[in-house]
N, C-alpha and C. Protein backbone atom coordinates (compact mmCIF):
# COMPACT_ATOMS: atom_id res chain seq x y z
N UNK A 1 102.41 117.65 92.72
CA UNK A 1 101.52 118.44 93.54
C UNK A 1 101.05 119.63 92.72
N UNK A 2 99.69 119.87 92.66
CA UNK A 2 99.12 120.89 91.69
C UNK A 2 99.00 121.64 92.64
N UNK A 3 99.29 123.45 91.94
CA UNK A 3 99.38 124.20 92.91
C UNK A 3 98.01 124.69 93.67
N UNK A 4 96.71 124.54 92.85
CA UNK A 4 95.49 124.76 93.13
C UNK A 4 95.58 124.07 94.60
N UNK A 5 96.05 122.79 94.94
CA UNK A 5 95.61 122.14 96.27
C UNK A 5 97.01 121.83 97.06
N UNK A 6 98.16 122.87 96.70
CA UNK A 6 99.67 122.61 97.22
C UNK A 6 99.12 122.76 98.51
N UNK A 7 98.39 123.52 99.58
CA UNK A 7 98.43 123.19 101.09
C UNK A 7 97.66 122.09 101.54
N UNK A 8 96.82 121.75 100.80
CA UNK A 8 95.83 120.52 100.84
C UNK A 8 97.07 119.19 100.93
N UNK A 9 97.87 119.16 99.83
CA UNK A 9 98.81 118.32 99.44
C UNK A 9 99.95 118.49 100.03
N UNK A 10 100.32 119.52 100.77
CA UNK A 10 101.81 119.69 101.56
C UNK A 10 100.92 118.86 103.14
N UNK A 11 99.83 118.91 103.72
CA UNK A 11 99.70 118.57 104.82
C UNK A 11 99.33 117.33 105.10
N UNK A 12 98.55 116.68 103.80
CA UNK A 12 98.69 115.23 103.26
C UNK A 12 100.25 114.61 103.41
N UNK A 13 101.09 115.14 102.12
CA UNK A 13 102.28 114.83 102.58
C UNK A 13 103.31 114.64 104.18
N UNK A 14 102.35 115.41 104.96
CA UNK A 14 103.14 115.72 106.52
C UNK A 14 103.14 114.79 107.15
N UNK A 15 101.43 114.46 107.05
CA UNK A 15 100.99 113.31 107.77
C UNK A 15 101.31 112.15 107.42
N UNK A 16 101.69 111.62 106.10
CA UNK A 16 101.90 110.57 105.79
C UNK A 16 103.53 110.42 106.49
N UNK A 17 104.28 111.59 105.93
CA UNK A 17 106.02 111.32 106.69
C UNK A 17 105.89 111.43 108.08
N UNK A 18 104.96 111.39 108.91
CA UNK A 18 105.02 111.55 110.36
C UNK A 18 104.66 110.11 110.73
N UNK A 19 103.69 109.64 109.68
CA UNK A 19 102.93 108.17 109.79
C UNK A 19 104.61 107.19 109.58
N UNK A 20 105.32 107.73 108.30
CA UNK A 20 106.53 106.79 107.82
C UNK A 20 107.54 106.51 109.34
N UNK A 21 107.49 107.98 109.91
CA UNK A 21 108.62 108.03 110.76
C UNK A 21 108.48 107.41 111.79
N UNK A 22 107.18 107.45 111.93
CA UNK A 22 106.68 106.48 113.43
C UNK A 22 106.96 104.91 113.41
N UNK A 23 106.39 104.54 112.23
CA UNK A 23 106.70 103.25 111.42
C UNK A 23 108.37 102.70 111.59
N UNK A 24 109.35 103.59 111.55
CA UNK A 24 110.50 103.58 111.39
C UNK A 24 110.87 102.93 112.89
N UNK A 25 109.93 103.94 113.96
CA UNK A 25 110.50 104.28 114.95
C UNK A 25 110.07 102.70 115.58
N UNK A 26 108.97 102.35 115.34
CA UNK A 26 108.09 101.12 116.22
C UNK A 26 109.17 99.75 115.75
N UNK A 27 109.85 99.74 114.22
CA UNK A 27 110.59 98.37 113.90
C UNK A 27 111.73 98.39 114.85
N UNK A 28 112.16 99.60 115.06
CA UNK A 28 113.60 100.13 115.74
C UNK A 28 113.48 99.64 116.76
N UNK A 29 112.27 100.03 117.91
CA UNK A 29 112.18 99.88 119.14
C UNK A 29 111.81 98.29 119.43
N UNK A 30 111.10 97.46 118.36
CA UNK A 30 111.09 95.97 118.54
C UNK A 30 111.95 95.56 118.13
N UNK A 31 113.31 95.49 117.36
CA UNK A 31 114.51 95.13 117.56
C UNK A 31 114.89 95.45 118.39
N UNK A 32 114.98 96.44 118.96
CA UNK A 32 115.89 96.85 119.92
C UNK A 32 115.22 95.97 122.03
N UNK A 33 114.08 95.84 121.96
CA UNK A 33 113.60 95.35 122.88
C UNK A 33 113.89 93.91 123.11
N UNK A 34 114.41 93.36 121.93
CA UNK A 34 114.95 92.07 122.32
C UNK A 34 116.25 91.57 121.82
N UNK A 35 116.74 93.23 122.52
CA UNK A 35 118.34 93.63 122.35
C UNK A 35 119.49 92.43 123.32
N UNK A 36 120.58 92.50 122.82
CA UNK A 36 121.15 91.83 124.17
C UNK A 36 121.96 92.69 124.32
N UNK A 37 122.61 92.64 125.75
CA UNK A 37 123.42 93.76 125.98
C UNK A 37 124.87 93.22 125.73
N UNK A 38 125.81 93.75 125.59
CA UNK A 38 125.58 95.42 124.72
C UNK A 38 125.29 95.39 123.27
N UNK A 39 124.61 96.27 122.54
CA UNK A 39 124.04 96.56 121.50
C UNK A 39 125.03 96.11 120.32
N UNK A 40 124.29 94.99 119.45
CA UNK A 40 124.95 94.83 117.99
C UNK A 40 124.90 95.84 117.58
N UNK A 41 126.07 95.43 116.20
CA UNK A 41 126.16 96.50 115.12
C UNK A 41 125.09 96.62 114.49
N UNK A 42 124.52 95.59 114.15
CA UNK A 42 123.32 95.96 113.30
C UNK A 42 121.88 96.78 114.23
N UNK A 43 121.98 96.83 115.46
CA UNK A 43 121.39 97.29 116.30
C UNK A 43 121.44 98.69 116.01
N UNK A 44 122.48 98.88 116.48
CA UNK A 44 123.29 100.24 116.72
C UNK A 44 122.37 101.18 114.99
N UNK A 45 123.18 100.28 114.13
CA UNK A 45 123.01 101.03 112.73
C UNK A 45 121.75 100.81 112.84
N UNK A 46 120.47 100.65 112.85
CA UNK A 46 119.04 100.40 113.33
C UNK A 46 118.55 101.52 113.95
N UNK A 47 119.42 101.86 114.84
CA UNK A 47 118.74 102.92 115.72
C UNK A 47 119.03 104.41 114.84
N UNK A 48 120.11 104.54 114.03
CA UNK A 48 121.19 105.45 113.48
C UNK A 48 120.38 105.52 111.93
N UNK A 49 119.92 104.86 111.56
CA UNK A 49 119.09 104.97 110.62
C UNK A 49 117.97 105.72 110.65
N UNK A 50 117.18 105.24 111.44
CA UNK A 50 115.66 105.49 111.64
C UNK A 50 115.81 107.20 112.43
N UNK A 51 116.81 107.47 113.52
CA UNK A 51 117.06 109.15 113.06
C UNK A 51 117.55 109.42 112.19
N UNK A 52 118.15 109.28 111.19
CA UNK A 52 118.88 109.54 110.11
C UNK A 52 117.24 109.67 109.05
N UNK A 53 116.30 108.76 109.43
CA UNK A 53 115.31 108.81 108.37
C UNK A 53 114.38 110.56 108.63
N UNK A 54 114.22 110.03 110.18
CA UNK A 54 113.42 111.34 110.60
C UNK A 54 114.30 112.43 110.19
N UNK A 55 115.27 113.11 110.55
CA UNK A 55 116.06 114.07 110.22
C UNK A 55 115.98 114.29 108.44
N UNK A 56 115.77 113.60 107.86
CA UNK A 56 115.93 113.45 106.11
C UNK A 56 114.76 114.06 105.70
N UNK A 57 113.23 113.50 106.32
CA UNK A 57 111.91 113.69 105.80
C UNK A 57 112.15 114.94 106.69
N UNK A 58 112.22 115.49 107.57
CA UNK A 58 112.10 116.95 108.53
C UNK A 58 112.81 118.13 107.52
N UNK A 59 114.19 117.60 107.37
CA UNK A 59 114.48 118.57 105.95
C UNK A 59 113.82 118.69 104.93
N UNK A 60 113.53 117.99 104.11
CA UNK A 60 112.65 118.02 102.86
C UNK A 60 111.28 118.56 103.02
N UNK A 61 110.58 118.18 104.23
CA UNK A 61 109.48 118.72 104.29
C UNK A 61 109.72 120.76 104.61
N UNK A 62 111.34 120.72 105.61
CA UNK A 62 111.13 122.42 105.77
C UNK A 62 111.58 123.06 104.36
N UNK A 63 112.51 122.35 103.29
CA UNK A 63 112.67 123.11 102.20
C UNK A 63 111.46 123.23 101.27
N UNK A 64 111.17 122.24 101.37
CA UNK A 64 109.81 122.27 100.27
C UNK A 64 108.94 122.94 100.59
N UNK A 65 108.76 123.64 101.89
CA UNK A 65 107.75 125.25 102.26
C UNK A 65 108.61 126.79 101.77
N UNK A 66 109.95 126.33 101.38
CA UNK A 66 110.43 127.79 100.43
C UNK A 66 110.07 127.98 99.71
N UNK A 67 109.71 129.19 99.17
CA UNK A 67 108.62 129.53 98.02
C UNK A 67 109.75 129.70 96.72
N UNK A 68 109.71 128.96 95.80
CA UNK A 68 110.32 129.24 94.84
C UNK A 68 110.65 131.07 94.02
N UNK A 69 112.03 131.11 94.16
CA UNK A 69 112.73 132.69 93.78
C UNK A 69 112.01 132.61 92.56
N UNK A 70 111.40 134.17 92.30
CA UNK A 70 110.69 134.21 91.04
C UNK A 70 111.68 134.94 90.26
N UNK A 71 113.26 135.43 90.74
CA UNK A 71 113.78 135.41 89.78
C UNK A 71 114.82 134.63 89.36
N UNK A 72 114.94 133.96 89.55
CA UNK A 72 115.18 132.72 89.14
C UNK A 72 116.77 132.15 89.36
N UNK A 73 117.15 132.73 90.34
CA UNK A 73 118.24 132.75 90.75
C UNK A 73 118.76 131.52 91.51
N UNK A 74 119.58 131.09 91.40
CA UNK A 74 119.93 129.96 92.25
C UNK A 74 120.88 129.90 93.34
């Protein structure tokens, strides 16, 4: 990401992980719709994933709006 177009390119980036997460969310919910009761394991881990995905891209996207310490401290 060049910094000339970093907000151009951070909101590109947003939309695309909002596009991924939805994606995540729609395979989840058609497995899961022709669930039997009670829920497989692989079900279960299906559902546990796909928040696990959203929660992953939600972090990365809030760290990657910290503005890098200009002194360089870690």
């Amino acid at each position: 990401m060049n910094r000339e177009n970093g907000g151009n390119d951070m909101k590109s980036m947003e939309h695309r992980a909002e596009e991924f997460v939805s994606l995540a969310f729609e395979v989840c919910e058609e497995r899961l719709a022709t669930r039997r009761a009670p829920l497989t394991a692989p079900q279960k881990a299906l559902a546990a994933a796909a928040m696990g995905v959203k929660q992953s891209i939600s972090t990365f996207l809030a760290v990657s709006r910290i503005p890098d310490d200009p002194s360089g401290a870690e």
